[in-house]
Protein backbone atom coordinates (compact mmCIF):
# COMPACT_ATOMS: atom_id res chain seq x y z
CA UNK A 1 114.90 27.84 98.35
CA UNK A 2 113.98 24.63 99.82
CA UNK A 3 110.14 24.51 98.85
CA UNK A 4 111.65 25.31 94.96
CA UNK A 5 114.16 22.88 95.52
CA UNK A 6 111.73 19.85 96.63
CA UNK A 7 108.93 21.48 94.60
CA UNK A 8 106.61 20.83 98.01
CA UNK A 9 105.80 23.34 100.76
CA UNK A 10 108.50 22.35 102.68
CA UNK A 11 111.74 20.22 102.75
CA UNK A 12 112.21 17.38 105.28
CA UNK A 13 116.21 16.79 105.87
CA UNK A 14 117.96 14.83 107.68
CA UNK A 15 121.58 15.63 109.05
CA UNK A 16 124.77 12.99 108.48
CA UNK A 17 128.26 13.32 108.90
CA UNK A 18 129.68 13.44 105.40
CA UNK A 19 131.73 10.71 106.07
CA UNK A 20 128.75 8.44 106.94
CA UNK A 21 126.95 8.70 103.76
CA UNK A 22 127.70 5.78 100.90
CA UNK A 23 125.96 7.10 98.00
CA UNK A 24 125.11 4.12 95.83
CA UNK A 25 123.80 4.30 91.84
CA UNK A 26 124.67 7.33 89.67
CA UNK A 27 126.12 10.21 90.84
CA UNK A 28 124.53 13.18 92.21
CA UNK A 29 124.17 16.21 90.06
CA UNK A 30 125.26 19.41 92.63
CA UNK A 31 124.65 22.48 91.88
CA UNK A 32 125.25 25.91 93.42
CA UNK A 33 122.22 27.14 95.00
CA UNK A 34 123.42 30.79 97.12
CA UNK A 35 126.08 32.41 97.67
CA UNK A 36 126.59 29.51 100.86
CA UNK A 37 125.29 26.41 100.03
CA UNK A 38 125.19 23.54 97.24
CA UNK A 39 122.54 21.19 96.38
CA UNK A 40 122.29 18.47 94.33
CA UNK A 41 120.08 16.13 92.87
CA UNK A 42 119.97 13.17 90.74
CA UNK A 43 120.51 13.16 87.02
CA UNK A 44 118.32 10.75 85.96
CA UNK A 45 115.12 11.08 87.84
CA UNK A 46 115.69 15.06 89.41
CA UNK A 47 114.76 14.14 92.61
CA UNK A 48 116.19 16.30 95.18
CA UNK A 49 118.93 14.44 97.23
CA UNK A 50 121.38 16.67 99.22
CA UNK A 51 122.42 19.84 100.64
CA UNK A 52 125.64 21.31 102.01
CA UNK A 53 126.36 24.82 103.65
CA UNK A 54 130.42 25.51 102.76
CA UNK A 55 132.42 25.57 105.57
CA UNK A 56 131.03 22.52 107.53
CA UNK A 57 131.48 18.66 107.79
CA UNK A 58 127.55 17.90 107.80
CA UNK A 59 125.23 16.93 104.83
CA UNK A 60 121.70 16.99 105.26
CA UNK A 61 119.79 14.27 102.63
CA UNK A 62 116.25 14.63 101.41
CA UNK A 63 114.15 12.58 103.66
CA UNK A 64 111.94 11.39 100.88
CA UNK A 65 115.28 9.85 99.33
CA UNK A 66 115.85 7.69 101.62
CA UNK A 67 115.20 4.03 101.56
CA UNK A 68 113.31 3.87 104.88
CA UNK A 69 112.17 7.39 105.33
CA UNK A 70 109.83 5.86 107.95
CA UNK A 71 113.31 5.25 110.21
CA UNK A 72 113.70 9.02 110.66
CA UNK A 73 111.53 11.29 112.78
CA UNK A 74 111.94 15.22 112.21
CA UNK A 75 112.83 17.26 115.57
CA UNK A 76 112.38 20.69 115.07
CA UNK A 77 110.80 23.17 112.04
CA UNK A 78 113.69 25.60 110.81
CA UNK A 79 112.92 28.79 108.59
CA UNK A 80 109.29 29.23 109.90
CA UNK A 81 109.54 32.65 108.67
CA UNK A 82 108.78 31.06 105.46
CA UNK A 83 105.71 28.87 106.39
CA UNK A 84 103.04 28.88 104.37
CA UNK A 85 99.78 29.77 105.92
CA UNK A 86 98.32 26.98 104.88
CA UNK A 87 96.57 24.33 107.53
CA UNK A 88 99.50 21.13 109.20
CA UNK A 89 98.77 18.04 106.70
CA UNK A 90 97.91 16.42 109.86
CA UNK A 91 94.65 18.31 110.18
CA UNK A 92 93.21 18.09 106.45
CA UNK A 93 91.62 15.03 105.80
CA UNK A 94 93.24 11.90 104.20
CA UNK A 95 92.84 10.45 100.55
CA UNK A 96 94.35 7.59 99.50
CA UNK A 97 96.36 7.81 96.31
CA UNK A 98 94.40 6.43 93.21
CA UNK A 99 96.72 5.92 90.41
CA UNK A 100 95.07 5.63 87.10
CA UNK A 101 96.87 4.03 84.26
């Protein structure tokens, strides 16, 4: 779910306290995504912002969301029965971005 939910090969979250999190703009959109979980996203642009299991006081947030996604350094890969067998990012060579308007 996570790779249709970000639309990328993977999703990089990182885990809050519900009560720590002060969403600020528009509201995020949540929607029901199993039988155990929500996710939600925002309405205006559909970038993915949240996700929360039912049951528990956590929330883990899109790390691309974030304002400083730099400040947050991921600790562990979950669901690797689901990695693609595709090469890390680290090892394939870099490009920059080239935007073209």
């Amino acid at each position: 779910m996570c790779r249709r939910w970000t639309g990328a090969a993977f999703a990089t979250l990182v885990w809050f306290g519900r009560s720590e999190i002060i969403w600020q703009g528009e509201t995020a959109t949540p929607f029901r995504s199993s039988p155990i979980a929500m996710r939600s996203h925002c309405a205006l642009c559909g970038t993915a912002l949240a996700l929360t299991y039912d049951g528990r006081e956590d929330i883990a947030l899109a790390a691309g969301s974030l304002d400083d996604p730099a400040r947050v350094t991921p600790t562990h890969n979950y669901g690797v029965e689901g990695k693609l067998p595709w090469p890390d990012p680290a090892t394939l060579p870099g490009k920059p971005t080239r935007e073209r308007w």
